[in-house]
Structures are given as C-alpha cells and as structure tokens.
Protein backbone atom coordinates (compact mmCIF):
# COMPACT_ATOMS: atom_id res chain seq x y z
CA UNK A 1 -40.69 -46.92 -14.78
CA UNK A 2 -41.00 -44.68 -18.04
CA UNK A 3 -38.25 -42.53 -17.18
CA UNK A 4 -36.12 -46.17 -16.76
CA UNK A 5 -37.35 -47.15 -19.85
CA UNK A 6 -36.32 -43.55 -21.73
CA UNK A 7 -33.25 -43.66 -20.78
CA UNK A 8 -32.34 -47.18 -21.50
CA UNK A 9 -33.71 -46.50 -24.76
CA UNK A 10 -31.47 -43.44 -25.12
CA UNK A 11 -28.46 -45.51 -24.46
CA UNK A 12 -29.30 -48.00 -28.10
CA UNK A 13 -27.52 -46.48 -30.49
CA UNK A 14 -24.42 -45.73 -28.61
CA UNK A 15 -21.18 -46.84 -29.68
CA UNK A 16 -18.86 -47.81 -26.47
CA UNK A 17 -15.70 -48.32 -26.03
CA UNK A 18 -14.09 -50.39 -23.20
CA UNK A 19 -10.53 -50.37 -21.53
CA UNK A 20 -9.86 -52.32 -18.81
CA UNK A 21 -8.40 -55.77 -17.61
CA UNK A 22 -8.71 -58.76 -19.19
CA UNK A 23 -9.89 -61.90 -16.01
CA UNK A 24 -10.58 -65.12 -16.57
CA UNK A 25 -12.95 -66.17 -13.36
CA UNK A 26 -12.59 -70.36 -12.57
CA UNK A 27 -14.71 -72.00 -10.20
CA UNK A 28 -13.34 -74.93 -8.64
CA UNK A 29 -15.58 -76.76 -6.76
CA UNK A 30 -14.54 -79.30 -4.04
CA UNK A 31 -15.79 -81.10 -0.92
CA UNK A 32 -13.95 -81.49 2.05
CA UNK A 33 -12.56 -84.79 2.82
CA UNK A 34 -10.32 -84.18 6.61
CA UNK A 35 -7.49 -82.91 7.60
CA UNK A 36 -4.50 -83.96 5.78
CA UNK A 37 -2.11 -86.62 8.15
CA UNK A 38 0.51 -84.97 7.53
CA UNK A 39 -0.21 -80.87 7.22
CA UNK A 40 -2.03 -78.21 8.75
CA UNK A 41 -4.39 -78.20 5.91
CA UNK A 42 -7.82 -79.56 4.80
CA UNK A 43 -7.84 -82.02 1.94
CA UNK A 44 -10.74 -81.54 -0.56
CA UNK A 45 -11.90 -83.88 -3.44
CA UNK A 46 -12.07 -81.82 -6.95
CA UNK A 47 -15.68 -82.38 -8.18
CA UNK A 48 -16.16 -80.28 -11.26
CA UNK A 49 -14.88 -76.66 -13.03
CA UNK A 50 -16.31 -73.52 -14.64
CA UNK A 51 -14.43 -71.30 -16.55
CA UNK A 52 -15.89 -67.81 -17.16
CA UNK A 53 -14.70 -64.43 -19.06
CA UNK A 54 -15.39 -62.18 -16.72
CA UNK A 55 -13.85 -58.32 -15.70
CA UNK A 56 -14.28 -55.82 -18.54
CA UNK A 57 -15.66 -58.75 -20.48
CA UNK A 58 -18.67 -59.32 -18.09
CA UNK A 59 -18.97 -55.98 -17.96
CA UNK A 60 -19.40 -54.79 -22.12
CA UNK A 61 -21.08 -58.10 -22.54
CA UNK A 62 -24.03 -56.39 -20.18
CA UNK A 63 -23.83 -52.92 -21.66
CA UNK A 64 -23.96 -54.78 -25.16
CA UNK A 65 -27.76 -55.79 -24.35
CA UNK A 66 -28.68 -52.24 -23.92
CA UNK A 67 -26.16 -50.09 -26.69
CA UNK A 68 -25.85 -50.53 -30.51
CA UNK A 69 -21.83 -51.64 -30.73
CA UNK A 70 -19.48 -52.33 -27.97
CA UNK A 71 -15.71 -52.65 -28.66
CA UNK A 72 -12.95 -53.70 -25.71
CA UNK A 73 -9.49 -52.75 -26.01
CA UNK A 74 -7.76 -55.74 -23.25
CA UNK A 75 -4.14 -56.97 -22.69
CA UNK A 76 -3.94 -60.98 -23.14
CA UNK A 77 -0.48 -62.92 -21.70
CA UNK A 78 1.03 -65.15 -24.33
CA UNK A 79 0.69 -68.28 -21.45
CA UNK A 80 -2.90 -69.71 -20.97
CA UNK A 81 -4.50 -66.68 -23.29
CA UNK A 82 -8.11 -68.63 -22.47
CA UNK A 83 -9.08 -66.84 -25.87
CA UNK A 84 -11.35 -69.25 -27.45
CA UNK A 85 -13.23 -68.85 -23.97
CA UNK A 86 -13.31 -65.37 -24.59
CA UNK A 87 -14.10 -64.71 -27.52
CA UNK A 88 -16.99 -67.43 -27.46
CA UNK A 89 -18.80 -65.82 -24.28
CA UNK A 90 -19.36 -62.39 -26.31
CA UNK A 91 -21.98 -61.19 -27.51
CA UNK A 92 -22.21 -60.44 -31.48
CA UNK A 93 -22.12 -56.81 -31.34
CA UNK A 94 -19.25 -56.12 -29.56
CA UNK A 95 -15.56 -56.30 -31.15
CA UNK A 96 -12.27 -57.00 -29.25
CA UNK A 97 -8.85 -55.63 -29.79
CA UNK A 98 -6.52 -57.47 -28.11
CA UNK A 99 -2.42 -56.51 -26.96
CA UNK A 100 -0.12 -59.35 -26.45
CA UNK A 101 1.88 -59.26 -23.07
CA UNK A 102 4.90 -61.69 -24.08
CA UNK A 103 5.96 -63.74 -20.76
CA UNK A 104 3.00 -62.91 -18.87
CA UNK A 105 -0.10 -64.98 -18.06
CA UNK A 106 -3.87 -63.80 -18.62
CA UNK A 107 -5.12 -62.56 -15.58
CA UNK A 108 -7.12 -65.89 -13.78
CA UNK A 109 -9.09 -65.85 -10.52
CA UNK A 110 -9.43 -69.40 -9.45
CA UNK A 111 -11.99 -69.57 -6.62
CA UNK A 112 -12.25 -72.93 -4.71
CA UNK A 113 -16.11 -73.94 -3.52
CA UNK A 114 -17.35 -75.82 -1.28
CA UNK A 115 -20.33 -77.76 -2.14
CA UNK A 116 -21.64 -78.76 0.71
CA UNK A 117 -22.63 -76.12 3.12
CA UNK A 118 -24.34 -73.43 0.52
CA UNK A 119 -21.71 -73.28 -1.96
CA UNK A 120 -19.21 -71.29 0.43
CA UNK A 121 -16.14 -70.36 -0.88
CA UNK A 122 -12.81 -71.46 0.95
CA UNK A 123 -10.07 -69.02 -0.89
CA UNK A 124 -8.58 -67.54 -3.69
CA UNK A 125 -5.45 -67.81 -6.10
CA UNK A 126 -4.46 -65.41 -8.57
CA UNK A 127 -2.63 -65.74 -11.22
CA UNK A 128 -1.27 -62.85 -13.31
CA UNK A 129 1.57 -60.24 -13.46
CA UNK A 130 0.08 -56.78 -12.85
CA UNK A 131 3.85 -55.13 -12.47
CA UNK A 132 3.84 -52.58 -15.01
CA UNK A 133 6.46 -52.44 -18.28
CA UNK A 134 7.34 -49.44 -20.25
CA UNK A 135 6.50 -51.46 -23.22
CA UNK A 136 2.57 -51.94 -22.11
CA UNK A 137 2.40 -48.50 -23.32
CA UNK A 138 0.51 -47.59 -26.73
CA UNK A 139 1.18 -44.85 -28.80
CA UNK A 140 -2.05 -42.74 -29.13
CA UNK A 141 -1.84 -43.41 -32.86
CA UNK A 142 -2.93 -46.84 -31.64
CA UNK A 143 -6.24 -45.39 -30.94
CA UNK A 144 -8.60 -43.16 -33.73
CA UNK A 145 -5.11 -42.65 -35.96
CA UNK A 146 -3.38 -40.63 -33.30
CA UNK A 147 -5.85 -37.67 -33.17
CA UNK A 148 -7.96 -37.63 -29.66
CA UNK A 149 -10.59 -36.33 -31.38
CA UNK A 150 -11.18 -38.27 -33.89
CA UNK A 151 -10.98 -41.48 -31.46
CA UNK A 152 -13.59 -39.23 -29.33
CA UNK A 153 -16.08 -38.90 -32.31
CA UNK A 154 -15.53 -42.64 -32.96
CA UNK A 155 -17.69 -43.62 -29.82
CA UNK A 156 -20.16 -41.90 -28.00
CA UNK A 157 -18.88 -43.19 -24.22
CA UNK A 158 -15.91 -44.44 -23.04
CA UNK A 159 -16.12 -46.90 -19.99
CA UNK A 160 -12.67 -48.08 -17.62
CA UNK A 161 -12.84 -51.39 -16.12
CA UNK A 162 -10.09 -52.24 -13.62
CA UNK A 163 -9.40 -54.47 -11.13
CA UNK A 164 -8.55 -53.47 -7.34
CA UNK A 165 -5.19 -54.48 -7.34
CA UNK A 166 -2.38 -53.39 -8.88
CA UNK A 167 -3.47 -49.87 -9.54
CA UNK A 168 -2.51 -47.63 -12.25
CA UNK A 169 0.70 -47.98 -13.65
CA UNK A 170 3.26 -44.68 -12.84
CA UNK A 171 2.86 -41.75 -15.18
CA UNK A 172 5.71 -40.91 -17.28
C-alpha cells in the first residue's frame, strides 16, 4: 500500500496532455411492451435519458484527480457538438482544445436499457463519421509552436485515447 501511495503521489504535479476521440455516451432506458403487430421487432416504452461525456473525457477527468493539470486536444462535429455537456462534466484543472469537423456529427453512443430484468442492455447505435479527411490534419505548429520539443517540455506525459473502430487514419 505505500509503494501505491508513492507513486500516486509522484504522478501530482504532472502536466498531461490528452489526444483522443471525443464520445458522447446516452443511456436510453426503456421497457418492453410486445412485439410490434406489424414487424419483427419488440416495441419498448422510453422511460428516461442520461447523457454522459465520456471517451478521452472520462478518461483525463480520472487522471485529473491524481495529476496537477490535464489538457485534451478532441475533434467536435459542427451537428449536435453536446459541448455545454462537455465542458460542464470536467473537472477544473483540466483545459480543452477543441477542432471543428464541419459536416460531421460528435461522436454519440446511444445505448438502449432495459429496466426490468437488471438493467440489461438490448443494442447499440452510433452515430459519427470516423472516415478520415486530409483536412483533419494539424500542422505541428498547432502543437508547442511547431517545435516537438518544446511541445515535449510543455507536459510531462502524453496519453492517446481512441476508440476501437475506425482505426488510425492512413499515413501520408
């Protein structure tokens, strides 16, 4: 337990910078009410809604209980941003840098719940566009004035947060 302790306490002063992918997690949770007449489908009765920030804003939010300053460079879609949602759910030491992707949603996971049963969940829908444009790309100047280094000395760990799918984008 002291050597968990040390190095937790080694880890406070650290500035960190995140890069990763900007999700907005929904919960919408539903009981079932049959089968519909007229499809092969269940019909379910909407009963309430969470919306969370989650991906590489979950993630520095935890980090940002144990380190100094936490800053998260994240793409945003110009449709449904959910920014006020974001930017409320963070903590007060950690900054976000935000790039606009014109014509593109923010990246929401809407999870329908069941909740009867234990809360089970009954599927998924994404929205987002994870096809990647050769104008998503950032000059290094964006980052530290264009020298490596100096963006290096800025921050004592760099962290990647991605999602499973869509991968990297091709190198050029």
């Amino acid at each position: 337990m002291a050597r968990l302790t040390e190095l937790i306490d080694s880890v406070e002063d650290m500035k960190v910078l995140f890069v990763g992918d900007a999700i907005i997690d929904e919960y919408q949770y539903v009981s079932p009410i049959g089968k519909s007449a007229k499809e092969n489908m269940i019909a379910t009765l909407a009963e309430d809604r969470e919306i969370f920030a989650g991906g590489v804003f979950a993630a520095a939010n935890h980090v940002a209980t144990f380190c100094r300053h936490v800053d998260i460079v994240t793409s945003l879609g110009d449709a449904d941003a959910y920014e006020d949602i974001i930017r409320n759910s963070l903590r007060a030491n950690i900054g976000l840098h935000v790039v606009r992707r014109p014509g593109t949603p923010t990246t929401r996971k809407t999870r329908f719940v069941d909740t009867g049963y234990g809360m089970r969940k009954l599927f998924e829908l994404y929205t987002m566009d994870d096809r990647p444009r050769e104008d998503d790309r950032l000059p290094a100047s964006s980052f530290g004035g264009g020298s490596s280094d100096r963006c290096s000395s800025s921050f004592d760990a760099f962290l990647r947060y991605a999602r499973i799918s869509g991968g990297d984008p091709p190198s050029t």
